[in-house]
Protein backbone atom coordinates (compact mmCIF):
# COMPACT_ATOMS: atom_id res chain seq x y z
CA UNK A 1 73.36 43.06 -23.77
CA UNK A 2 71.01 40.36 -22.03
CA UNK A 3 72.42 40.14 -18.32
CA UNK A 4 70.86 36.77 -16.94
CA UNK A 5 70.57 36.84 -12.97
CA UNK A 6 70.23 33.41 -11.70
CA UNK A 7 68.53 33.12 -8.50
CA UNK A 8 67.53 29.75 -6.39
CA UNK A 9 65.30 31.30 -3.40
CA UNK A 10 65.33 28.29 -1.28
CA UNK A 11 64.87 28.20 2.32
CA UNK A 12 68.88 26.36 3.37
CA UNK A 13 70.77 29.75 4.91
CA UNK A 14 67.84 31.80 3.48
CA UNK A 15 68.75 34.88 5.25
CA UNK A 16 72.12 35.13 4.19
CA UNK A 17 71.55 33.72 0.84
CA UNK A 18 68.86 36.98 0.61
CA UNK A 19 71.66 39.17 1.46
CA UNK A 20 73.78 38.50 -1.36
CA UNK A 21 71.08 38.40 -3.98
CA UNK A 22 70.35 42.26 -2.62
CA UNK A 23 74.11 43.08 -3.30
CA UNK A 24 74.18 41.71 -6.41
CA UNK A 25 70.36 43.58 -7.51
CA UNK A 26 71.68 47.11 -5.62
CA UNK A 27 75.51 46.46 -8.21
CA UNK A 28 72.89 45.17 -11.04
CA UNK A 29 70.70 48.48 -10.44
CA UNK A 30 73.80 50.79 -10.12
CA UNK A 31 76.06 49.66 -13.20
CA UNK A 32 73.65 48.23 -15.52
CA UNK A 33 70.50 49.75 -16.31
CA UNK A 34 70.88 50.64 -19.37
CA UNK A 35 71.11 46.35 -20.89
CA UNK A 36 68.10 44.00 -20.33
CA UNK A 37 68.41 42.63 -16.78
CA UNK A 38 66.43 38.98 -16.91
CA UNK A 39 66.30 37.28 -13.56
CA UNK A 40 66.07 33.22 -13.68
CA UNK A 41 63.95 31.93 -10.29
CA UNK A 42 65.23 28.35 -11.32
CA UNK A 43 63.81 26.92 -8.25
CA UNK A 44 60.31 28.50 -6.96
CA UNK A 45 57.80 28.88 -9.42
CA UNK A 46 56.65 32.39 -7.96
CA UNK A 47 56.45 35.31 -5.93
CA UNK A 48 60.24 35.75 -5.66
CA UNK A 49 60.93 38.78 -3.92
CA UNK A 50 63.40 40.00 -7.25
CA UNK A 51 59.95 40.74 -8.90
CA UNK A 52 60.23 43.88 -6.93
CA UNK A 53 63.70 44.67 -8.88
CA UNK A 54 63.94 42.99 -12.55
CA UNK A 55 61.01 41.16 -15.02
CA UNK A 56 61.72 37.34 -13.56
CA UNK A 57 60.94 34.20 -15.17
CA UNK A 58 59.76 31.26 -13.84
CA UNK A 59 60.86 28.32 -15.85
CA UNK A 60 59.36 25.50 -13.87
CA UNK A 61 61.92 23.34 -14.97
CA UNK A 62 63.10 22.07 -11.80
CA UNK A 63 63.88 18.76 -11.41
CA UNK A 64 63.71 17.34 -7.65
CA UNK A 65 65.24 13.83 -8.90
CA UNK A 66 68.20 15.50 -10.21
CA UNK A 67 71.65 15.40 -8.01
CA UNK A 68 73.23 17.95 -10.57
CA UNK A 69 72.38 21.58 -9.88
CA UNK A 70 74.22 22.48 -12.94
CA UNK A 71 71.58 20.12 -15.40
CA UNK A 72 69.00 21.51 -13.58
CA UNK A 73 70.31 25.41 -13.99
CA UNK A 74 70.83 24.00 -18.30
CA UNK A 75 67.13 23.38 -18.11
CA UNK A 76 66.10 26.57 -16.74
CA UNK A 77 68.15 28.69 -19.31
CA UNK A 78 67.24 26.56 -22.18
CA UNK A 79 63.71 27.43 -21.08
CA UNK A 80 64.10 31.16 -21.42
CA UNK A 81 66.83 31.22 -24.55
CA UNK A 82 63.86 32.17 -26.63
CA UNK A 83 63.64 35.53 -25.12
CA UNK A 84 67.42 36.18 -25.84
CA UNK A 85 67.68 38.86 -28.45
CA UNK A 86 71.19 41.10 -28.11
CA UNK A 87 73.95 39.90 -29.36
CA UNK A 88 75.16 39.22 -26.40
CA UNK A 89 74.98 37.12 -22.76
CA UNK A 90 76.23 38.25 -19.66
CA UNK A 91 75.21 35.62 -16.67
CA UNK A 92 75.76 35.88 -12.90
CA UNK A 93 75.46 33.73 -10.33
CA UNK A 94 73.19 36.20 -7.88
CA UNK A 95 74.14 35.34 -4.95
CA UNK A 96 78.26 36.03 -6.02
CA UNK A 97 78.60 39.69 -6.33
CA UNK A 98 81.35 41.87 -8.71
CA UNK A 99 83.23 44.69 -6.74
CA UNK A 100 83.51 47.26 -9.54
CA UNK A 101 82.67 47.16 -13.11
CA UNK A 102 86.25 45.36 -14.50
CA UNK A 103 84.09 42.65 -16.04
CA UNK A 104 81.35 45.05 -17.78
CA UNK A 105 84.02 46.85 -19.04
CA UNK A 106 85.81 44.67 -20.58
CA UNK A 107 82.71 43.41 -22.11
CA UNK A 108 81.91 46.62 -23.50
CA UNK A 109 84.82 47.84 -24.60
CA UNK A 110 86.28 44.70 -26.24
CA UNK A 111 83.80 43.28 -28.70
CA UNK A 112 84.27 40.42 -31.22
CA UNK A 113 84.63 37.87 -28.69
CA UNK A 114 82.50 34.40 -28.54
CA UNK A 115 83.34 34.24 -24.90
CA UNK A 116 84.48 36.51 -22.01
CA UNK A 117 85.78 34.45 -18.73
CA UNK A 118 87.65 32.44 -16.36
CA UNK A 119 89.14 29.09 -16.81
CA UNK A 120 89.51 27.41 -13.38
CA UNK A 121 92.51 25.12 -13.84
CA UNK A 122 90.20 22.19 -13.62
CA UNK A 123 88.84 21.52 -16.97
CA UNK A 124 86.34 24.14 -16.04
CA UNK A 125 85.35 27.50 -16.92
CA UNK A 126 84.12 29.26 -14.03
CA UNK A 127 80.31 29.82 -14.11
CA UNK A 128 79.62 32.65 -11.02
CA UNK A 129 80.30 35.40 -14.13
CA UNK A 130 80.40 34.34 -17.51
CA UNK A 131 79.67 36.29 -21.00
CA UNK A 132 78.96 35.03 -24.63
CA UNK A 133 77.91 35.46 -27.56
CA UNK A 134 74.31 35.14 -27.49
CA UNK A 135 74.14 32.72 -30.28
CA UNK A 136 76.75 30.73 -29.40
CA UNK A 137 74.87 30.73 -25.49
CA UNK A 138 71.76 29.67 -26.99
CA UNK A 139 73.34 26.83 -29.16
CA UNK A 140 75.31 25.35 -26.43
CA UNK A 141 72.52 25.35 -24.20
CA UNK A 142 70.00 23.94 -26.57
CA UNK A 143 72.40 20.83 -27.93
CA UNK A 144 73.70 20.22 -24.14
CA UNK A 145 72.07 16.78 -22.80
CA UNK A 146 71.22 17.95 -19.21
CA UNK A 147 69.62 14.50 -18.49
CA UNK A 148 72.85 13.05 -19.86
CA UNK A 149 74.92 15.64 -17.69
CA UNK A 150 72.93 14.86 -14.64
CA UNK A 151 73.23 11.08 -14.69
CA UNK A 152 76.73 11.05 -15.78
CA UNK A 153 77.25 14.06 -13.17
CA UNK A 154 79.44 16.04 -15.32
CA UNK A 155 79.70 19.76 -13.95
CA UNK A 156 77.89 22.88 -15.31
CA UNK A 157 81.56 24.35 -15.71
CA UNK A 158 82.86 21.44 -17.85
CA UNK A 159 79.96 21.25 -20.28
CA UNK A 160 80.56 24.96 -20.95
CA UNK A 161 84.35 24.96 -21.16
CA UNK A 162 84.01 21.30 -23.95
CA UNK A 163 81.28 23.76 -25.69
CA UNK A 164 83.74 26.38 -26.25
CA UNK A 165 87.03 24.53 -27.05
CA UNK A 166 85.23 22.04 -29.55
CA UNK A 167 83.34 25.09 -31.35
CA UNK A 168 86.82 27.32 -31.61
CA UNK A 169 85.15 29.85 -30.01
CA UNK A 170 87.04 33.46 -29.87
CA UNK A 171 87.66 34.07 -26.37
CA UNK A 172 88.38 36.94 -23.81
CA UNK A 173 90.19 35.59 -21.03
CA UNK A 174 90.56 37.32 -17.05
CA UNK A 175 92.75 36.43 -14.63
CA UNK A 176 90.42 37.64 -12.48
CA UNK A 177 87.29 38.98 -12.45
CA UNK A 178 87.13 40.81 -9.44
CA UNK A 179 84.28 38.84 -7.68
CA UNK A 180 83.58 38.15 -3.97
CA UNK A 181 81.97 34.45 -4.03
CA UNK A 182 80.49 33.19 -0.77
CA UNK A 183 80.40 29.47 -2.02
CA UNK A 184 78.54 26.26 -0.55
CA UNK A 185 76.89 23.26 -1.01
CA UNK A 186 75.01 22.08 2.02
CA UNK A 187 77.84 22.50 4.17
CA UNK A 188 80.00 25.51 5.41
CA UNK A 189 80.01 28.79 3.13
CA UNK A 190 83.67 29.41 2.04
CA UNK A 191 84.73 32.80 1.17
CA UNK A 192 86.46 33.00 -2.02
CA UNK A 193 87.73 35.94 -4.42
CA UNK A 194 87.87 35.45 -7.82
């Protein structure tokens, strides 16, 4: 299995954004050594300090003009979904971090599915921990208009959820996927378990 880490090293709450990146690498470097562990920089275009931990690409896709983080995240995996060869995705938001292994598992032991996830409530799959089918991944996120997505500012979270539902995908749904999310924007960090 491909497990895509997605990173951002960017200097707003640097310190504690660096924190949970190393919980998520220390949980990536316990549980999972035995898939290929990619990391996605989608911001900086080098010297990230999860060189020292996983091969990380550099996309240099990153669009300043763009108000959707989500398009510019689509353009950084479209850039790597070359390099995708298992049959299968696993991506995580780095900076979110799993407490056990309930969503590896499940991964593992229950194959066949196009998807493995969470569906928000709000037309939206949730993104922090997704898995797919690797060519279903690479499909979606080579036919996705990011420039459309951007302008029209339509969510990361919808465009995946419309992907699957309009392609029938097979899918392998949680209730919970027993993650601790420390999510924010530019404003406060809200503490979240999902």
């Amino acid at each position: 299995m491909n497990i895509i880490l997605t990173s951002a090293d960017i200097e707003n709450q640097r310190e504690m954004r660096t924190q949970e990146y190393m919980k998520t690498i220390q949980w990536l470097m316990d549980n999972c050594s035995h898939h290929n562990i990619i990391a996605l920089e989608t911001v900086k275009e080098s010297d990230s300090f999860i060189e020292k931990y996983f091969t990380t690409y550099y996309p240099k896709t990153h669009n300043v003009t763009y108000r959707n983080k989500g398009a510019n995240l689509g353009l950084a995996l479209k850039a790597i979904s070359k390099v995708l060869a298992d049959e299968y995705i696993m991506q995580i938001t780095g900076r979110y971090h799993f407490m056990d292994t309930y969503f590896l598992k499940a991964m593992e032991n229950n194959p066949g599915y196009d998807f493995y996830g969470k569906d928000t409530g709000y037309d939206n799959y949730f993104t922090g921990a997704f898995g797919m089918r690797t060519t279903y991944f690479v499909d979606w996120i080579n036919t996705t208009d990011w420039d459309q997505l951007n302008l029209q500012m339509i969510n990361f979270e919808n465009s995946l959820k419309k992907y699957c539902q309009s392609n029938n995908l097979k899918k392998y749904m949680f209730d919970s996927l027993h993650m601790d999310c420390n999510i924010f924007g530019h404003g406060t960090p809200e503490r979240i378990f999902i």
